[in-house]
C-alpha atoms as a PDB file:
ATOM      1  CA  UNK A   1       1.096 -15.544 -29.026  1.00  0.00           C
ATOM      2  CA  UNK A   2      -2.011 -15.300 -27.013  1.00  0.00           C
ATOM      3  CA  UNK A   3      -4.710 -13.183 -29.346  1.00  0.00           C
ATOM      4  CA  UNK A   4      -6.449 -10.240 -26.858  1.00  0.00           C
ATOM      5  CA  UNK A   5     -10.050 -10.484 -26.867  1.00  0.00           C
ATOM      6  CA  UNK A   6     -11.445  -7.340 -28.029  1.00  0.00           C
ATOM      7  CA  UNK A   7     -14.826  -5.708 -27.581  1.00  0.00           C
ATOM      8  CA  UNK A   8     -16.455  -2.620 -29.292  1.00  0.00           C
ATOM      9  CA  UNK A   9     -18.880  -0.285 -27.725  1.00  0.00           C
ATOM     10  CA  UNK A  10     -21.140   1.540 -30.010  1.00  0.00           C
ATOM     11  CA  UNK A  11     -19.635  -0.547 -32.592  1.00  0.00           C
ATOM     12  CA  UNK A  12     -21.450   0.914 -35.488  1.00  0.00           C
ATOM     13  CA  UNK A  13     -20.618   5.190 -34.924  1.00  0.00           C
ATOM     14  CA  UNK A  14     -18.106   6.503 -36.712  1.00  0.00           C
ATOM     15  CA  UNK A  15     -15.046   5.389 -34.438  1.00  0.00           C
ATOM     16  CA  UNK A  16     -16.744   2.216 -33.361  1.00  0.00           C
ATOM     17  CA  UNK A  17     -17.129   0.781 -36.805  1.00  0.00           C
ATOM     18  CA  UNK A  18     -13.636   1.631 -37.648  1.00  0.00           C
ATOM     19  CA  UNK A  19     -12.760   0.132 -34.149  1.00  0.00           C
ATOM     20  CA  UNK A  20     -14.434  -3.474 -35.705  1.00  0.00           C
ATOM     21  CA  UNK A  21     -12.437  -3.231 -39.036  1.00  0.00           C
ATOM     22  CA  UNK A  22      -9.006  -2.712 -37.065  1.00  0.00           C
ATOM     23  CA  UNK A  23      -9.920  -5.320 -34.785  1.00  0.00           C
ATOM     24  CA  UNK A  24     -10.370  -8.089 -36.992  1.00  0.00           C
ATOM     25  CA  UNK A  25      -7.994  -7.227 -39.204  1.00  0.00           C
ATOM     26  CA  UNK A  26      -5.499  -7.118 -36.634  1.00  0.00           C
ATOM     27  CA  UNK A  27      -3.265 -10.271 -36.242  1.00  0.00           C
ATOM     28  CA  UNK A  28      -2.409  -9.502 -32.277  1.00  0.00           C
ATOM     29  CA  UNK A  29      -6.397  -9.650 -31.333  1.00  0.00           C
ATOM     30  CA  UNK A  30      -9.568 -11.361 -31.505  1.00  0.00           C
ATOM     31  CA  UNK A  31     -12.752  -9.554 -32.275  1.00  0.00           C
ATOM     32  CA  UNK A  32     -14.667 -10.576 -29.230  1.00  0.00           C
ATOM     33  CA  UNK A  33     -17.871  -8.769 -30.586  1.00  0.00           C
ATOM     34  CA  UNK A  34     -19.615  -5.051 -30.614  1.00  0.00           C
ATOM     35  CA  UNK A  35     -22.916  -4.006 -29.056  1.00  0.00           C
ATOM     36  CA  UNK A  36     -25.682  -0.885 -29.656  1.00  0.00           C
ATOM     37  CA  UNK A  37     -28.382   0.718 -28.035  1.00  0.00           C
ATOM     38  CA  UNK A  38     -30.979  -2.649 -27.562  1.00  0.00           C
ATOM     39  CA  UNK A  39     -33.295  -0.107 -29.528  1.00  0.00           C
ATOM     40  CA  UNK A  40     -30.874   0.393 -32.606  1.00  0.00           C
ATOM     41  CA  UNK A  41     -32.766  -0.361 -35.929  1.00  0.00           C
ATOM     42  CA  UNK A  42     -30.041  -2.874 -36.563  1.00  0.00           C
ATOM     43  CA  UNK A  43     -29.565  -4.977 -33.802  1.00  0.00           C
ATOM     44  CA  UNK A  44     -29.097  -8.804 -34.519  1.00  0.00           C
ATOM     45  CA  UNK A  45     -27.653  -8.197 -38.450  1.00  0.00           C
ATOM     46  CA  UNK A  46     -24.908  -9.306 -39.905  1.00  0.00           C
ATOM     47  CA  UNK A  47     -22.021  -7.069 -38.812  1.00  0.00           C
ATOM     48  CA  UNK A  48     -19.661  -8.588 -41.936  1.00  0.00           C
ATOM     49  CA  UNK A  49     -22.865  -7.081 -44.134  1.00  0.00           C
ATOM     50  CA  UNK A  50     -22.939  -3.544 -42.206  1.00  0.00           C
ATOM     51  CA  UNK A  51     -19.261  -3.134 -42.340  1.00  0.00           C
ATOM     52  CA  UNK A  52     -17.871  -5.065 -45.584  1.00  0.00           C
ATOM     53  CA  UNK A  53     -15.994  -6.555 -43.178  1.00  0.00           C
ATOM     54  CA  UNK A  54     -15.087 -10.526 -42.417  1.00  0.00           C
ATOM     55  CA  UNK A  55     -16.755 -11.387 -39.250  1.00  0.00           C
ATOM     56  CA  UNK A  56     -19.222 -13.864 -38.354  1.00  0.00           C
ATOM     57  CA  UNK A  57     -20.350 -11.618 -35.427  1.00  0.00           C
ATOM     58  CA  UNK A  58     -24.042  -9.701 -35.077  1.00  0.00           C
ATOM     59  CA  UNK A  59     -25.101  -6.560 -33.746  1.00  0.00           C
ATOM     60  CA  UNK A  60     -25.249  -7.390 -30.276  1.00  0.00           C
ATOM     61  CA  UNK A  61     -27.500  -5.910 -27.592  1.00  0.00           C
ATOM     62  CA  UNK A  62     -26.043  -7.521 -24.687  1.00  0.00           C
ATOM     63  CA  UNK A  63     -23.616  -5.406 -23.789  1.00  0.00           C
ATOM     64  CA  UNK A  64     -23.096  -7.598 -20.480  1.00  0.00           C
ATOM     65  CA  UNK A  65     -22.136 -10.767 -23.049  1.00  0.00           C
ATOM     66  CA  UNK A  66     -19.673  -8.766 -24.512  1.00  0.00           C
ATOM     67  CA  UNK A  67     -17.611  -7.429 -21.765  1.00  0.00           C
ATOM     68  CA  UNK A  68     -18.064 -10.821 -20.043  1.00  0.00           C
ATOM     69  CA  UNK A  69     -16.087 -12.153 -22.961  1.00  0.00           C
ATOM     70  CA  UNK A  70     -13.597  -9.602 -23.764  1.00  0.00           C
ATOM     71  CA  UNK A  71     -10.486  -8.997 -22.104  1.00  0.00           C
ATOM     72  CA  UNK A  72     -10.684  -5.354 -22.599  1.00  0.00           C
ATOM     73  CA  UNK A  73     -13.574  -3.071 -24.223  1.00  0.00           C
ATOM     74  CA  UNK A  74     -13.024   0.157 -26.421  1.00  0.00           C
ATOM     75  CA  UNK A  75     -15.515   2.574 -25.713  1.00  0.00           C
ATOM     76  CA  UNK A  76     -16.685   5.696 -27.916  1.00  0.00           C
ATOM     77  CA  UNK A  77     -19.607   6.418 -27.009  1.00  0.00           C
ATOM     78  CA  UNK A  78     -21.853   9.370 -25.266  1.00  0.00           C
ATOM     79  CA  UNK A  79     -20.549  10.185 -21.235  1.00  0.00           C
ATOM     80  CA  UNK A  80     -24.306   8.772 -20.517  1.00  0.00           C
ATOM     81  CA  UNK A  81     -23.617   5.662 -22.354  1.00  0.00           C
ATOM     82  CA  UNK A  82     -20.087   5.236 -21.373  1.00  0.00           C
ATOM     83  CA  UNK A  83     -21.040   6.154 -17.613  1.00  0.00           C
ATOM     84  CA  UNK A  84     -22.997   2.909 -18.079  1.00  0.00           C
ATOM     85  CA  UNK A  85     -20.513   1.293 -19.257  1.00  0.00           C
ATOM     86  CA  UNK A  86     -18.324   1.311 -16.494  1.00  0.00           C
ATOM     87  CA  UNK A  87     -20.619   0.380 -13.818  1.00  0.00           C
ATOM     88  CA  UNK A  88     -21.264  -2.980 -16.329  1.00  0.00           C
ATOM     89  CA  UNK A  89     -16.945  -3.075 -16.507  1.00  0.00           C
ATOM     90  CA  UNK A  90     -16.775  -2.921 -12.458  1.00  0.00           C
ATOM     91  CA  UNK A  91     -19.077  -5.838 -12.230  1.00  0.00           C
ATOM     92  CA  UNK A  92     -17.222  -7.807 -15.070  1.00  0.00           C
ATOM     93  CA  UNK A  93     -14.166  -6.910 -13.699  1.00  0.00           C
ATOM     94  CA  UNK A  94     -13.315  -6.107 -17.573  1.00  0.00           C
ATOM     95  CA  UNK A  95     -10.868  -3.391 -18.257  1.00  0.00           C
ATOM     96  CA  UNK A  96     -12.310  -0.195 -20.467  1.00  0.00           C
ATOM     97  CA  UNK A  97     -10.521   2.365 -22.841  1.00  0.00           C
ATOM     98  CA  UNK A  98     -12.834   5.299 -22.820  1.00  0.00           C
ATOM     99  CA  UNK A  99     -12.270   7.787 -25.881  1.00  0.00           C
ATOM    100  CA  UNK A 100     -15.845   9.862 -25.225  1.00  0.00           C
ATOM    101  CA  UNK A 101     -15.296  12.841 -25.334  1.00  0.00           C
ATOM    102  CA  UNK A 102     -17.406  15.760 -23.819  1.00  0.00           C
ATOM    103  CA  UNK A 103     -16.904  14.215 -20.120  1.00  0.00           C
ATOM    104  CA  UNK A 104     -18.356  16.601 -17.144  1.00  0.00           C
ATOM    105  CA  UNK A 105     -16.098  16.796 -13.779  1.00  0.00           C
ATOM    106  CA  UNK A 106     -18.197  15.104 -11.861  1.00  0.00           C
ATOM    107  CA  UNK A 107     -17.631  11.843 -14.687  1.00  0.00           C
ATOM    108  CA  UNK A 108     -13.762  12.472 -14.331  1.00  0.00           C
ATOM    109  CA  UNK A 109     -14.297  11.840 -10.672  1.00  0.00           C
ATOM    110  CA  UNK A 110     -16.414   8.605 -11.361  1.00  0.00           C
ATOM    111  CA  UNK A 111     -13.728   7.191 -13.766  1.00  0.00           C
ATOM    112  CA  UNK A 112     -11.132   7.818 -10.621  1.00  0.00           C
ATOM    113  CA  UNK A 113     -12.885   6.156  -8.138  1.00  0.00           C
ATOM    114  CA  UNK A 114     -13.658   3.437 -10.118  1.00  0.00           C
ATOM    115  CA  UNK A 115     -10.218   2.801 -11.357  1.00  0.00           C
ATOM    116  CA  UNK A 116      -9.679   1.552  -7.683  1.00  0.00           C
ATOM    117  CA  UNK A 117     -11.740  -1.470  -8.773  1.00  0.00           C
ATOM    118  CA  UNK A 118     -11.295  -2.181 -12.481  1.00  0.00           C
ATOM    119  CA  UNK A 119      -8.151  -0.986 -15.490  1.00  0.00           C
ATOM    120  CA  UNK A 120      -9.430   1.875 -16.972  1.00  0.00           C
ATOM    121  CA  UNK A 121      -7.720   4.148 -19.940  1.00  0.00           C
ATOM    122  CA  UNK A 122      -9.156   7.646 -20.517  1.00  0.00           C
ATOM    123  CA  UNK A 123      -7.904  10.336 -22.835  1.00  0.00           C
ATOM    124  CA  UNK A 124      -9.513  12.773 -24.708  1.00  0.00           C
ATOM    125  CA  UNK A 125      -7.545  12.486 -28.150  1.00  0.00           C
ATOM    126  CA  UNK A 126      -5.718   8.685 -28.808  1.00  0.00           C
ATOM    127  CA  UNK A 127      -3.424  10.544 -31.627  1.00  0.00           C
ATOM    128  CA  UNK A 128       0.170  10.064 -30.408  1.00  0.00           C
ATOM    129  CA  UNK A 129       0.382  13.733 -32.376  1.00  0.00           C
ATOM    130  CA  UNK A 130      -2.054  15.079 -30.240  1.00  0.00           C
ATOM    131  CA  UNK A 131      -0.696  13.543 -27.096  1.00  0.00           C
ATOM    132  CA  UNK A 132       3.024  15.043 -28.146  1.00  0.00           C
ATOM    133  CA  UNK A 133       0.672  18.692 -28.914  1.00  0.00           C
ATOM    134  CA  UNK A 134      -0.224  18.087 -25.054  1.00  0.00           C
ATOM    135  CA  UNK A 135       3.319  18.539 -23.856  1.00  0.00           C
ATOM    136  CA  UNK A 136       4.460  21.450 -26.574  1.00  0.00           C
ATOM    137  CA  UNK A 137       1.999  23.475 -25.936  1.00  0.00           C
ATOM    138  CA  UNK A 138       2.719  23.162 -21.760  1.00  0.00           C
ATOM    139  CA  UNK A 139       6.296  23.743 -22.787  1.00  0.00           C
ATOM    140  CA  UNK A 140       5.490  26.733 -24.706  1.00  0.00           C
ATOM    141  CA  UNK A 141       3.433  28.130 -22.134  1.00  0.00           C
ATOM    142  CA  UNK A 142       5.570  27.618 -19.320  1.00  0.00           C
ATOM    143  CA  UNK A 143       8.149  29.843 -21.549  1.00  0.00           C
ATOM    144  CA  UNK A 144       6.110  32.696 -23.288  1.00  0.00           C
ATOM    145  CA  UNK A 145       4.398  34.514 -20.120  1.00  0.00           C
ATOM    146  CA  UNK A 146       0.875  35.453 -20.122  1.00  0.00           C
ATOM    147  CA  UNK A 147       1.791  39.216 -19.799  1.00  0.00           C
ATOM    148  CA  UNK A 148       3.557  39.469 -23.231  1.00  0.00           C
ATOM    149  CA  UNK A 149       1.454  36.401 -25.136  1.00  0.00           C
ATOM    150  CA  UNK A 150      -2.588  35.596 -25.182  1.00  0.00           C
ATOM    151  CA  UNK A 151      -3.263  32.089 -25.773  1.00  0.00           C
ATOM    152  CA  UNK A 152      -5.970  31.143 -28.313  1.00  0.00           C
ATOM    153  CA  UNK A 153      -7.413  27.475 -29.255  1.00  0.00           C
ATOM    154  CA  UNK A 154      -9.385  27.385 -32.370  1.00  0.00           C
ATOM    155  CA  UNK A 155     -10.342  24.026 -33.235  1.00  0.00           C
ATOM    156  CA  UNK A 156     -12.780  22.413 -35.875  1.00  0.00           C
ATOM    157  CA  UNK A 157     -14.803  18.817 -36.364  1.00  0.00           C
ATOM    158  CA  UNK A 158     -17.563  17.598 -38.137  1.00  0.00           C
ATOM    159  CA  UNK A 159     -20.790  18.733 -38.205  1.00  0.00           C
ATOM    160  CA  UNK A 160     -21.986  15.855 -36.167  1.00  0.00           C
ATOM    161  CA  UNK A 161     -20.187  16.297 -33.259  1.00  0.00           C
ATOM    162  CA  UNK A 162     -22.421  17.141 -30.200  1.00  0.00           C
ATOM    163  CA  UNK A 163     -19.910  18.420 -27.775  1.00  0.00           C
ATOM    164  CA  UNK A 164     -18.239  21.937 -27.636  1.00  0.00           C
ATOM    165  CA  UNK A 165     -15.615  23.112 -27.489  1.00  0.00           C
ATOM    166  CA  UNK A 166     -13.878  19.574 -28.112  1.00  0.00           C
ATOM    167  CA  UNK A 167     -12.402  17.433 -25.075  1.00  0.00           C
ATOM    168  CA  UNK A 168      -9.204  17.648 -26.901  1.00  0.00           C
ATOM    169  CA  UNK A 169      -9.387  21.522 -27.214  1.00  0.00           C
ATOM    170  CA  UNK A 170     -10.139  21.906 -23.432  1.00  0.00           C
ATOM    171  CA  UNK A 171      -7.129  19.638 -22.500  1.00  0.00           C
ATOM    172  CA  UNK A 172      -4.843  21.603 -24.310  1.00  0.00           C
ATOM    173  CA  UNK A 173      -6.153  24.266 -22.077  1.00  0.00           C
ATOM    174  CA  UNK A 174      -5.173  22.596 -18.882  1.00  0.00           C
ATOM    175  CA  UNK A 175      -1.844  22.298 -20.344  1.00  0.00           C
ATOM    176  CA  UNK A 176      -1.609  25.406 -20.630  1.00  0.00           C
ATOM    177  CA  UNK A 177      -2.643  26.568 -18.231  1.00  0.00           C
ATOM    178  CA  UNK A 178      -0.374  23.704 -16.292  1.00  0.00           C
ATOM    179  CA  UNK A 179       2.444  25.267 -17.629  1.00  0.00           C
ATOM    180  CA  UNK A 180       1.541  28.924 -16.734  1.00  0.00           C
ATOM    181  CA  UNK A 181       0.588  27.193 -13.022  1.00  0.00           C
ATOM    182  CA  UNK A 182      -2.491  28.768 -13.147  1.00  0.00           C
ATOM    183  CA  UNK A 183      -5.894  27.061 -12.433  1.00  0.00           C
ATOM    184  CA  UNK A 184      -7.731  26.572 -16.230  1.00  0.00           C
ATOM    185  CA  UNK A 185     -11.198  27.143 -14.060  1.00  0.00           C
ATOM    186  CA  UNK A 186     -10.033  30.845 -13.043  1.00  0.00           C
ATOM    187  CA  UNK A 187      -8.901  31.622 -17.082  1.00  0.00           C
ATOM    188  CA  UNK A 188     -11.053  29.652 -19.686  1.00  0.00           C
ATOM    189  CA  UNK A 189     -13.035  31.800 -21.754  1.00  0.00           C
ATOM    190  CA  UNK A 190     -15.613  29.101 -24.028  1.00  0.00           C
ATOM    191  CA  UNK A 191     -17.580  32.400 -25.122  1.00  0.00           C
ATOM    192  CA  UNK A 192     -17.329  35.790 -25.349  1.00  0.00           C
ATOM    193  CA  UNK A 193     -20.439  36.784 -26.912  1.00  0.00           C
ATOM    194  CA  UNK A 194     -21.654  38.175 -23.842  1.00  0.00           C
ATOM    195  CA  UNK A 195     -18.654  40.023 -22.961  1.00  0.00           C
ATOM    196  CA  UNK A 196     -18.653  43.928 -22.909  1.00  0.00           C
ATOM    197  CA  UNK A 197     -15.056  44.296 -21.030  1.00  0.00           C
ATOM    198  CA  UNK A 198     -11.538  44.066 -23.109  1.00  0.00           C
ATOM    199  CA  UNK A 199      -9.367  40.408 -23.008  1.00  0.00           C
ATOM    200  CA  UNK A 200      -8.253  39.971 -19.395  1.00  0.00           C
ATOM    201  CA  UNK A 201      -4.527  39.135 -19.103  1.00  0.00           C
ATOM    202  CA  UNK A 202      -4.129  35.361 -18.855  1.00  0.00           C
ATOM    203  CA  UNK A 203      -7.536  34.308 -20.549  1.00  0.00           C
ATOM    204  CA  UNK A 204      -7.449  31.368 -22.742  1.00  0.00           C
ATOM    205  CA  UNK A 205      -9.958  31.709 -24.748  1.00  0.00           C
ATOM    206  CA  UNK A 206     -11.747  29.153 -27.627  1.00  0.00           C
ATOM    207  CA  UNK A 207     -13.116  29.329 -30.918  1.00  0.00           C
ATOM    208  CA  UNK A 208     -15.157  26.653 -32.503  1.00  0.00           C
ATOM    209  CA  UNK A 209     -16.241  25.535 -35.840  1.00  0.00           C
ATOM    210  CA  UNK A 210     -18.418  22.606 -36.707  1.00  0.00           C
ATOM    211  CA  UNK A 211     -18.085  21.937 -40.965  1.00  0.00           C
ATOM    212  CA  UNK A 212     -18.050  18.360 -43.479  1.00  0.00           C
ATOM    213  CA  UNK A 213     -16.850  15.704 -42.615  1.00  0.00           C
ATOM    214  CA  UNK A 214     -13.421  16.737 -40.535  1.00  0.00           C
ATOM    215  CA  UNK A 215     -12.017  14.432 -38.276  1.00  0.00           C
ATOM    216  CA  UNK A 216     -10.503  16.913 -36.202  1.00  0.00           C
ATOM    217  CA  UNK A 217      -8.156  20.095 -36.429  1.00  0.00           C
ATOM    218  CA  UNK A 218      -6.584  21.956 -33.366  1.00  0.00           C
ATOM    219  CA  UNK A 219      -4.526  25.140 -33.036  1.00  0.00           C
ATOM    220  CA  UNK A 220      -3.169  26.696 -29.949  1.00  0.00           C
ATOM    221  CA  UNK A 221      -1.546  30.455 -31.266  1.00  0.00           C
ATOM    222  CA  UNK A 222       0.123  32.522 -28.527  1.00  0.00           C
ATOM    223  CA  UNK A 223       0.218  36.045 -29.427  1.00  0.00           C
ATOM    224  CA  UNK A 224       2.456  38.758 -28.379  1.00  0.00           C
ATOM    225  CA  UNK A 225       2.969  42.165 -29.338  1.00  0.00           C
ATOM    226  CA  UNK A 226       5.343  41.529 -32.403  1.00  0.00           C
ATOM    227  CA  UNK A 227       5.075  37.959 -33.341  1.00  0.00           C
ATOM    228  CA  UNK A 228       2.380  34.945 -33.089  1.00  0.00           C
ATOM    229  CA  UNK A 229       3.169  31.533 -32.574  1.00  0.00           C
ATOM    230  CA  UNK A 230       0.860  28.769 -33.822  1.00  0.00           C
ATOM    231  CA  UNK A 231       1.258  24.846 -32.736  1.00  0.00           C
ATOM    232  CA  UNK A 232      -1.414  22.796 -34.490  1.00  0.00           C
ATOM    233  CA  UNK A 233      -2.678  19.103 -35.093  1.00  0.00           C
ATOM    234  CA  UNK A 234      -5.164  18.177 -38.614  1.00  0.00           C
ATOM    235  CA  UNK A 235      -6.503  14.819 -38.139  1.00  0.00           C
ATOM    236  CA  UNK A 236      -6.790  13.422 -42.386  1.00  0.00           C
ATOM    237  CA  UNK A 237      -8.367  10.497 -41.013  1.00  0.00           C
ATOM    238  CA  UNK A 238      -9.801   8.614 -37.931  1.00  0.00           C
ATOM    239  CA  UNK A 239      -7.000   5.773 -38.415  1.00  0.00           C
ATOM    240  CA  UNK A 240      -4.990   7.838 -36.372  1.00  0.00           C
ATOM    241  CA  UNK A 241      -7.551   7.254 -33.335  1.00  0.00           C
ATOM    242  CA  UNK A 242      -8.169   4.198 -34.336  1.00  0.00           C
ATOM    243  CA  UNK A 243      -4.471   2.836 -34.470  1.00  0.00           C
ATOM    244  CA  UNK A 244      -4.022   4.911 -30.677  1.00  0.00           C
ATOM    245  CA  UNK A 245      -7.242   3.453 -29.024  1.00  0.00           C
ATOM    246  CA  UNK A 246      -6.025  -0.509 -30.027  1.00  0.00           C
ATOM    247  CA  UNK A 247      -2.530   0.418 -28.072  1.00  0.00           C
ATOM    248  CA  UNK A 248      -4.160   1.669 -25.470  1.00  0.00           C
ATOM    249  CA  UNK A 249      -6.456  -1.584 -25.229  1.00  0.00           C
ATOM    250  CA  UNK A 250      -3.658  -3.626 -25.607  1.00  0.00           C
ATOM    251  CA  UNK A 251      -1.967  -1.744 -23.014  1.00  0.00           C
ATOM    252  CA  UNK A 252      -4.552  -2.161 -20.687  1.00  0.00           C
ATOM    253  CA  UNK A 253      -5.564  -5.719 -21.276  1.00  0.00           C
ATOM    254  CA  UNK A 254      -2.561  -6.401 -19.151  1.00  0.00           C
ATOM    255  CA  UNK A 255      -3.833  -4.272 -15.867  1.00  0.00           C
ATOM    256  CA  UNK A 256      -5.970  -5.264 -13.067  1.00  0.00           C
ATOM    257  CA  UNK A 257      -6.390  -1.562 -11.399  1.00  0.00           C
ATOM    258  CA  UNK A 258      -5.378   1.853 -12.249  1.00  0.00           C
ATOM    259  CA  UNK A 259      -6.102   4.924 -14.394  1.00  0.00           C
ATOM    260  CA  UNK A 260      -4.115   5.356 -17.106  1.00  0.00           C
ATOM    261  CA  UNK A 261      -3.266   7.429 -19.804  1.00  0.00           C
ATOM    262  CA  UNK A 262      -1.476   8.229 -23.318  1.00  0.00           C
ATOM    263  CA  UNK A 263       1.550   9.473 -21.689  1.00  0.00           C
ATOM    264  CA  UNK A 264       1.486   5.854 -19.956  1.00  0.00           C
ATOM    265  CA  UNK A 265       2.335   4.042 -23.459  1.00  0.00           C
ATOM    266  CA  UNK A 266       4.126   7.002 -25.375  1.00  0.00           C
ATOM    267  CA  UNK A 267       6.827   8.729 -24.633  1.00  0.00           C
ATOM    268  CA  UNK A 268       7.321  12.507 -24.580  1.00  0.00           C
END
């Protein structure tokens, strides 16, 4: 069996240095090496040292040596860093998973446009959990009508995490609003701090908290009248992200064009 050659973006965050472990360790790919920031304190050491890992690969800060020699690279990164990332992919021709999260419209359009030239995977959660939440919560939606339920997502991380509220949270908003057919522009609600006026029928609205060291916890509660319903996801680990993102790169190691998805490799 041929091994897929591998590369890690921001290969020593939190997801990229559990990106490395899962990459050497697994049997279907070869770790084709991880790159930082050419400024990062630890550029040029011993990754096998960093990681308590067995690899005989650096810190690299040629991220153009990488892709070159990787069939596919897993990006989780910042959108400024991974917006750099695929301009290097489009001249490599190399495909990218992107997992950054936090990704303006304009970006979305970018990733489109470039996936005319290059494979590229994008999704904002790589749980298959998550991706299945996706598709309940349309579902649900589509079924309880926004007269008689409000939808609320509440949804929690670790203090470190820059963006808010999460990519994952604001995708379960498009589904729902997907499955209500309304436009999520015309309904999200990311504050209401400055808000003097009562809930507006058909608002879905977001609550954030940023605690510890949680990986990632989502709820999406539609409340009516007489009864709540509450569809969640709790991350206990990154592994979960981890095991997700490698499928999707070894999904995508086979493409030449195209944007794809989770609901490209699961099915719901």
């Amino acid at each position: 069996m041929k091994l897929i050659n591998i590369g890690i973006a921001g290969c020593l965050g939190r997801m990229g240095s559990e990106l490395v472990k899962k990459s050497i360790e697994d049997s279907r790919i070869n770790f084709a090496g991880g790159f930082e920031h050419p400024e990062h304190n630890l550029i040029n050491k011993s990754l096998s040292e960093i990681l308590e890992c067995e690899t005989n690969q650096i810190v690299n800060s040629d991220a153009k040596e990488i892709f070159s020699n990787s069939d596919v690279v897993i990006d989780f990164t910042t959108p400024d860093s991974s917006l750099i990332n695929i301009k290097l992919a489009q001249k490599t021709k190399t495909p990218l998973v992107i997992g950054t999260t936090g990704l303006s419209s304009k970006m979305h359009k970018f990733i489109l446009d470039a996936s005319n030239q290059i494979a590229l995977f994008q999704s904002s959660n790589m749980s298959l959990g998550v991706n299945l939440l996706f598709h309940l919560v349309q579902k649900t939606a589509s079924t309880l009508d926004d007269i008689n339920y409000d939808i609320e997502i509440a949804e929690t991380h670790h203090k470190h995490k820059i963006d808010a509220p999460s990519g994952t949270a604001i995708t379960l908003g498009g589904f729902a609003s997907k499955g209500r057919k309304r436009n999520f522009d015309d309904v999200k609600v990311y504050d209401r701090t400055s808000k003097t006026s009562k809930r507006k029928t058909g608002e879905i609205s977001f609550s954030v908290t940023r605690g510890g060291e949680i990986p990632g916890e989502h709820t999406v509660s539609f409340i009516g009248e007489n009864d709540r319903i509450d569809l969640s996801h709790k991350a206990l680990n990154r592994s979960i992200f981890v095991n997700g993102a490698i499928e999707a790169a070894l999904f995508l190691s086979k493409k030449k064009t195209g944007l794809y998805y989770m609901k490209d490799i699961i099915k719901v």
